[in-house]
Protein backbone atom coordinates (compact mmCIF):
# COMPACT_ATOMS: atom_id res chain seq x y z
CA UNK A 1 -98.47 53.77 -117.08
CA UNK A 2 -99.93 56.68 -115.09
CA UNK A 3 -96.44 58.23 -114.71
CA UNK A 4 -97.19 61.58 -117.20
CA UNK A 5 -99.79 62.00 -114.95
CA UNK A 6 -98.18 63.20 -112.16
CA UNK A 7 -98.26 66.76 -111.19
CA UNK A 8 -100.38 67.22 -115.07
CA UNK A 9 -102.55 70.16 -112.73
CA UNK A 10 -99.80 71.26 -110.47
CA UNK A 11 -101.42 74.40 -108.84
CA UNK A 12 -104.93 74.37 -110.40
CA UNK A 13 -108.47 73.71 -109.48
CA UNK A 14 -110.33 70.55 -109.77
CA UNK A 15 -113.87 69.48 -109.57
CA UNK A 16 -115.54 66.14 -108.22
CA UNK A 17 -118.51 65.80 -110.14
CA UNK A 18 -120.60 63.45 -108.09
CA UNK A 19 -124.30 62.40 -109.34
CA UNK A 20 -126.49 62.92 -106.19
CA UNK A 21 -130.08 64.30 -106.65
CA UNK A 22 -128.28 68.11 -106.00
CA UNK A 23 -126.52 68.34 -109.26
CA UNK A 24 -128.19 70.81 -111.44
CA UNK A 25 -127.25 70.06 -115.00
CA UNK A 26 -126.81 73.75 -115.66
CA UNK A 27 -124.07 73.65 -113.63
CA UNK A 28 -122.13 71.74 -115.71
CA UNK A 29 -122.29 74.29 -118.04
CA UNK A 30 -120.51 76.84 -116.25
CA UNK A 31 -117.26 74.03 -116.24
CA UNK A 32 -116.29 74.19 -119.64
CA UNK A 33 -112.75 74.34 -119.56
CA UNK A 34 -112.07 73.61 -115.82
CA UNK A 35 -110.53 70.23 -114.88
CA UNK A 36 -113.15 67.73 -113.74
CA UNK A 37 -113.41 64.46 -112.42
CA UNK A 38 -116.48 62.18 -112.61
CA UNK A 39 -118.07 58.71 -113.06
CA UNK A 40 -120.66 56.13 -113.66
CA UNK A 41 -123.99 57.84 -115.21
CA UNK A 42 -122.66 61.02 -115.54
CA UNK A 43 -123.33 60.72 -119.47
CA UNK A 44 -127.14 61.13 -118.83
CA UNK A 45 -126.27 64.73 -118.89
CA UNK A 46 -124.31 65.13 -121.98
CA UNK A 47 -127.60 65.74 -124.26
CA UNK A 48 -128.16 68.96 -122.46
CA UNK A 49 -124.47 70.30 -121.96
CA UNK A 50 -121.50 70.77 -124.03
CA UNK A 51 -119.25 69.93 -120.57
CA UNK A 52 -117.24 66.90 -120.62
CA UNK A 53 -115.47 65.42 -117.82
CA UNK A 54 -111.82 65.75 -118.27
CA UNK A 55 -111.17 62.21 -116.54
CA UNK A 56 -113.86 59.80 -115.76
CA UNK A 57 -114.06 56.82 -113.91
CA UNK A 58 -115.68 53.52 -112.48
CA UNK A 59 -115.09 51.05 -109.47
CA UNK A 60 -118.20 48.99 -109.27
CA UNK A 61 -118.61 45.96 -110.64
CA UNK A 62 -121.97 46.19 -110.93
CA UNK A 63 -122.03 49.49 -112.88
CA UNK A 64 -119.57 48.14 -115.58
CA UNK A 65 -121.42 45.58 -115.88
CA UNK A 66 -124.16 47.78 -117.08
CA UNK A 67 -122.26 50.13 -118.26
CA UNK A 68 -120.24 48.34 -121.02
CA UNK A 69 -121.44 49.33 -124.25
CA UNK A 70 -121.97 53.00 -123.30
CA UNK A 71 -118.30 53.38 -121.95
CA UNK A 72 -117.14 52.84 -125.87
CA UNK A 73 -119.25 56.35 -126.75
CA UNK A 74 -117.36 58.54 -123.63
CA UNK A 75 -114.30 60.46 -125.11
CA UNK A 76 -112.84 61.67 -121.54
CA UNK A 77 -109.66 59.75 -120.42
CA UNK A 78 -110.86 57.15 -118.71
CA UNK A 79 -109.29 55.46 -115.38
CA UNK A 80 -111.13 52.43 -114.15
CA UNK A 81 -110.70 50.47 -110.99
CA UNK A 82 -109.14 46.90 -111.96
CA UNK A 83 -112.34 45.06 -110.40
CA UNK A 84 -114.05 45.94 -113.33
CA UNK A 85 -111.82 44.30 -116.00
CA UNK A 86 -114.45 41.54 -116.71
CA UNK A 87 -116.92 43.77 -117.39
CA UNK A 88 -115.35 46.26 -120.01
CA UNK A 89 -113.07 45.23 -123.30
CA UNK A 90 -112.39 49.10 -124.71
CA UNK A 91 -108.65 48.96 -125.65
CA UNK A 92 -108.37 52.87 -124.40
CA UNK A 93 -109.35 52.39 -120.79
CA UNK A 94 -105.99 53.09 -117.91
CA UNK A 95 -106.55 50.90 -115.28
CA UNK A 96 -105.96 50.92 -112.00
CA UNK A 97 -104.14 48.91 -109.10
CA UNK A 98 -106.50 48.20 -106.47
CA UNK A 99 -104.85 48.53 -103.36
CA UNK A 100 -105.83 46.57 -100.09
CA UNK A 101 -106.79 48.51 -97.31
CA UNK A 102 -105.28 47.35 -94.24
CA UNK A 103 -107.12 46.07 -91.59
CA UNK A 104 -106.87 46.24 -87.80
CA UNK A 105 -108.74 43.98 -84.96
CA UNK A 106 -111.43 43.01 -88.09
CA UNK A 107 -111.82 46.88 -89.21
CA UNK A 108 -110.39 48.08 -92.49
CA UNK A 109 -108.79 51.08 -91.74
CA UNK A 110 -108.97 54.15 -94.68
CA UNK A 111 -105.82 54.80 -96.48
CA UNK A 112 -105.18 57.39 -99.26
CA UNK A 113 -102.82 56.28 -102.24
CA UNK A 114 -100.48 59.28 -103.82
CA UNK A 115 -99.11 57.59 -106.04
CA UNK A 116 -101.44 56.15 -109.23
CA UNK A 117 -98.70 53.89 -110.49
CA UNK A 118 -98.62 52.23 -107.71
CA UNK A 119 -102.27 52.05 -106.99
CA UNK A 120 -105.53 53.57 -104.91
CA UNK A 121 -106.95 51.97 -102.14
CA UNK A 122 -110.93 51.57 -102.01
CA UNK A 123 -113.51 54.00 -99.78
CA UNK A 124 -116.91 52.56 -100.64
CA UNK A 125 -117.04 55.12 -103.22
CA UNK A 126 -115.52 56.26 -106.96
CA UNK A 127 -115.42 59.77 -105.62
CA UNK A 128 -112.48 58.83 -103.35
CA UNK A 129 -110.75 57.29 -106.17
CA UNK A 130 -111.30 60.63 -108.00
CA UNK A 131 -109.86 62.25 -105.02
CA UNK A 132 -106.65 60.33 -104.86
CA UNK A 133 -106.17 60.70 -109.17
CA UNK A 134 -106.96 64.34 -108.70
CA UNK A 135 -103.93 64.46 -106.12
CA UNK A 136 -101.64 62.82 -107.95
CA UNK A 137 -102.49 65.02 -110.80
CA UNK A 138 -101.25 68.11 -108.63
CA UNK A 139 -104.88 69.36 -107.89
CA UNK A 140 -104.46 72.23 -105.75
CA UNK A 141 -108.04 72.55 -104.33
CA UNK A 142 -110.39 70.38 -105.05
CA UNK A 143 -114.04 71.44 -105.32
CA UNK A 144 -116.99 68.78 -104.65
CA UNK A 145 -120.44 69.33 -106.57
CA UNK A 146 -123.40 67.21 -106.51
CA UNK A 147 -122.04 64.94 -103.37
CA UNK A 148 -125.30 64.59 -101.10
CA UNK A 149 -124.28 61.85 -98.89
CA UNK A 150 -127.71 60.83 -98.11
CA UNK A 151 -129.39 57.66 -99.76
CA UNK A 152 -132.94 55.78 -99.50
CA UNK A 153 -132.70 52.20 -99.68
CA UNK A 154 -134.13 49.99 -102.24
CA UNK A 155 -135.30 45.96 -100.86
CA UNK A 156 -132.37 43.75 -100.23
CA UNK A 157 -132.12 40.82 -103.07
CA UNK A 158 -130.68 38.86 -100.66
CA UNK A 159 -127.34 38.38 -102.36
CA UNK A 160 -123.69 40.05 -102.24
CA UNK A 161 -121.02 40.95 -104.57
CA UNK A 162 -117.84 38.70 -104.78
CA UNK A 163 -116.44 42.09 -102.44
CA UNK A 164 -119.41 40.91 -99.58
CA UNK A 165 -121.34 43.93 -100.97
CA UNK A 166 -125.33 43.48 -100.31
CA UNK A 167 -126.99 44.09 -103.65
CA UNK A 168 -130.42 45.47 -103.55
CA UNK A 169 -133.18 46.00 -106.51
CA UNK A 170 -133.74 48.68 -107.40
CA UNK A 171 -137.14 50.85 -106.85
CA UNK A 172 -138.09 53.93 -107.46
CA UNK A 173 -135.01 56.43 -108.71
CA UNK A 174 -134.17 59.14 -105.77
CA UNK A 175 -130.90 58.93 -105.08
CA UNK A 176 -129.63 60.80 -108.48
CA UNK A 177 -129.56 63.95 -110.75
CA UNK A 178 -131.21 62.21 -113.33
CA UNK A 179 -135.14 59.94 -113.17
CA UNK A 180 -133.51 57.28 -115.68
CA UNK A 181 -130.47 57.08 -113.70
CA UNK A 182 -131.29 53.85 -112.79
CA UNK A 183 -134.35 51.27 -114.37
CA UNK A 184 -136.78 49.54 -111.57
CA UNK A 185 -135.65 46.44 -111.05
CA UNK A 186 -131.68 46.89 -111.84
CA UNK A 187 -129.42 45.85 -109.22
CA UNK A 188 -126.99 47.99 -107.35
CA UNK A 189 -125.05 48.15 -103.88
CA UNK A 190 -125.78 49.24 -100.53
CA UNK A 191 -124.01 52.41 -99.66
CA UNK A 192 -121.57 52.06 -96.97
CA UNK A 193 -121.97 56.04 -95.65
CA UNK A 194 -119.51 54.95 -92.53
CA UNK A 195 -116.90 53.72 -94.61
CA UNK A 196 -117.41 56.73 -96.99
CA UNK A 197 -116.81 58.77 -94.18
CA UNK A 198 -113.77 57.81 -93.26
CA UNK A 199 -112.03 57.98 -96.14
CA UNK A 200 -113.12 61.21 -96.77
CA UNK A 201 -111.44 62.19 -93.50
CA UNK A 202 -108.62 60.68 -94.74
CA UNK A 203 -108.68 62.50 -97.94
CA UNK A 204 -109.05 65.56 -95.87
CA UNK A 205 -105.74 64.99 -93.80
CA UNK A 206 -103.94 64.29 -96.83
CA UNK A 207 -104.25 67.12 -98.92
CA UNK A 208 -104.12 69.19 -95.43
CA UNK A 209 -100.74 67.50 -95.38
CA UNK A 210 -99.28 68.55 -98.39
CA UNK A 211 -101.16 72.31 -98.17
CA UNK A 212 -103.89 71.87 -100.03
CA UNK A 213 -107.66 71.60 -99.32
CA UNK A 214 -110.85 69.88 -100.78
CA UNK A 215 -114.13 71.90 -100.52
CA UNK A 216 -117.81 71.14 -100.64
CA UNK A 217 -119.47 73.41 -103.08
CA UNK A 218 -122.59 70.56 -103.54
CA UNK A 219 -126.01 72.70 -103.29
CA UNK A 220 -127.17 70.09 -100.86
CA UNK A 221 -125.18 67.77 -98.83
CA UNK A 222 -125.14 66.00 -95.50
CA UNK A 223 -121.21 65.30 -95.62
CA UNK A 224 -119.56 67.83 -92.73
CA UNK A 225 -116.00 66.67 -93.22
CA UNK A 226 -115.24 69.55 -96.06
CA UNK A 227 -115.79 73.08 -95.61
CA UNK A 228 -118.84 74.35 -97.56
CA UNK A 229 -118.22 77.10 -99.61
CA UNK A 230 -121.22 78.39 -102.71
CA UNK A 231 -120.63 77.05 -105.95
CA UNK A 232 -122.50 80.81 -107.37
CA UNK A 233 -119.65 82.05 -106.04
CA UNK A 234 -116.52 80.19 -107.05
């Protein structure tokens, strides 16, 4: 299935368009053209921008699950995790393996998929799952806008996904680009920032490995593991 795929960007750029509070809608403006990678609520923007994200994705159940209706009206090629089957019907949707992480004395330990066909393995995060399509694709160096890596907490429901995710309620919006990212009172997951963390060192070590590099060009971010480099300047 995601066999023409492979090597599709041999040698270009990429971007990771993450959603954090950082992202400046203008900025999508100026990547018109480029290829990008994003996900979830992403759309908020597209009433103010004529960008599109060449590939976008989700991995959480609980955001297809919200998300169903307004998937049908996105026109980027869209990869979703398998986990979120349930949730979505759209007959043009590629979806992914999802690969178990393996685990060692009760820790999963990270582990970065180069191959889509065969799968990509989960990081607490659909920006690692961007990260391993975008090198699969060939991606050269891959940029990172709008990651923050910094959340505040809404109250704990209580209750966990069928993954053992905690699910909290949703208070007051924060944590994104957009105010109406999410409604009071919707229900999403606690961020796992450690397990984010070390997939994005593995991430890191794998395009190192195969001489290529990611780069943080988010205006704000408390992730150290990329090299920061200005987005005015790319």
């Amino acid at each position: 299935m995601f066999e023409e795929f492979k090597d599709i960007h041999k040698g270009e750029r990429g971007f990771i368009i993450a959603t954090g509070p950082s992202l400046k809608v203008s900025d999508l403006d100026r990547l018109v053209g480029e290829v990008t990678f994003s996900c979830n609520k992403i759309f908020l923007a597209f009433d103010q921008t004529d960008w599109r994200p060449t590939y976008y994705s989700i991995i959480d159940r609980l955001v297809a699950q919200d998300m169903s209706e307004k998937v049908r009206e996105i026109r980027s090629t869209k990869i979703f995790s398998g986990v979120t089957r349930p949730f979505i019907h759209d007959t043009d949707i590629l979806w992914l393996r999802d690969l178990p992480s393996p685990v060692v004395d009760g820790n999963r330990v990270a582990t970065f998929s180069t191959d889509l066909s065969v799968g990509t393995y989960g990081g607490a995060t659909v920006v690692y799952t961007l990260m391993q399509m975008a090198y699969y694709m060939g991606i050269q160096t891959l940029y990172l806008l709008g990651l923050d890596f910094k959340f505040t907490a809404s109250p704990d429901t209580g209750k966990k996904t069928a993954a053992g995710e905690v699910i909290l309620q949703q208070a007051n919006e924060v944590n994104h680009f957009h105010p109406n990212y999410r409604q009071t009172q919707s229900y999403w997951t606690q961020p796992r920032l450690d397990e984010q963390y070390k997939a994005f060192i593995c991430a890191k070590q794998a395009f190192e490995a195969d001489g290529r590099q990611i780069l943080n060009a988010s205006r704000q971010t408390a992730l150290d593991v990329f090299e920061r480099v200005d987005y005015d300047k790319l």
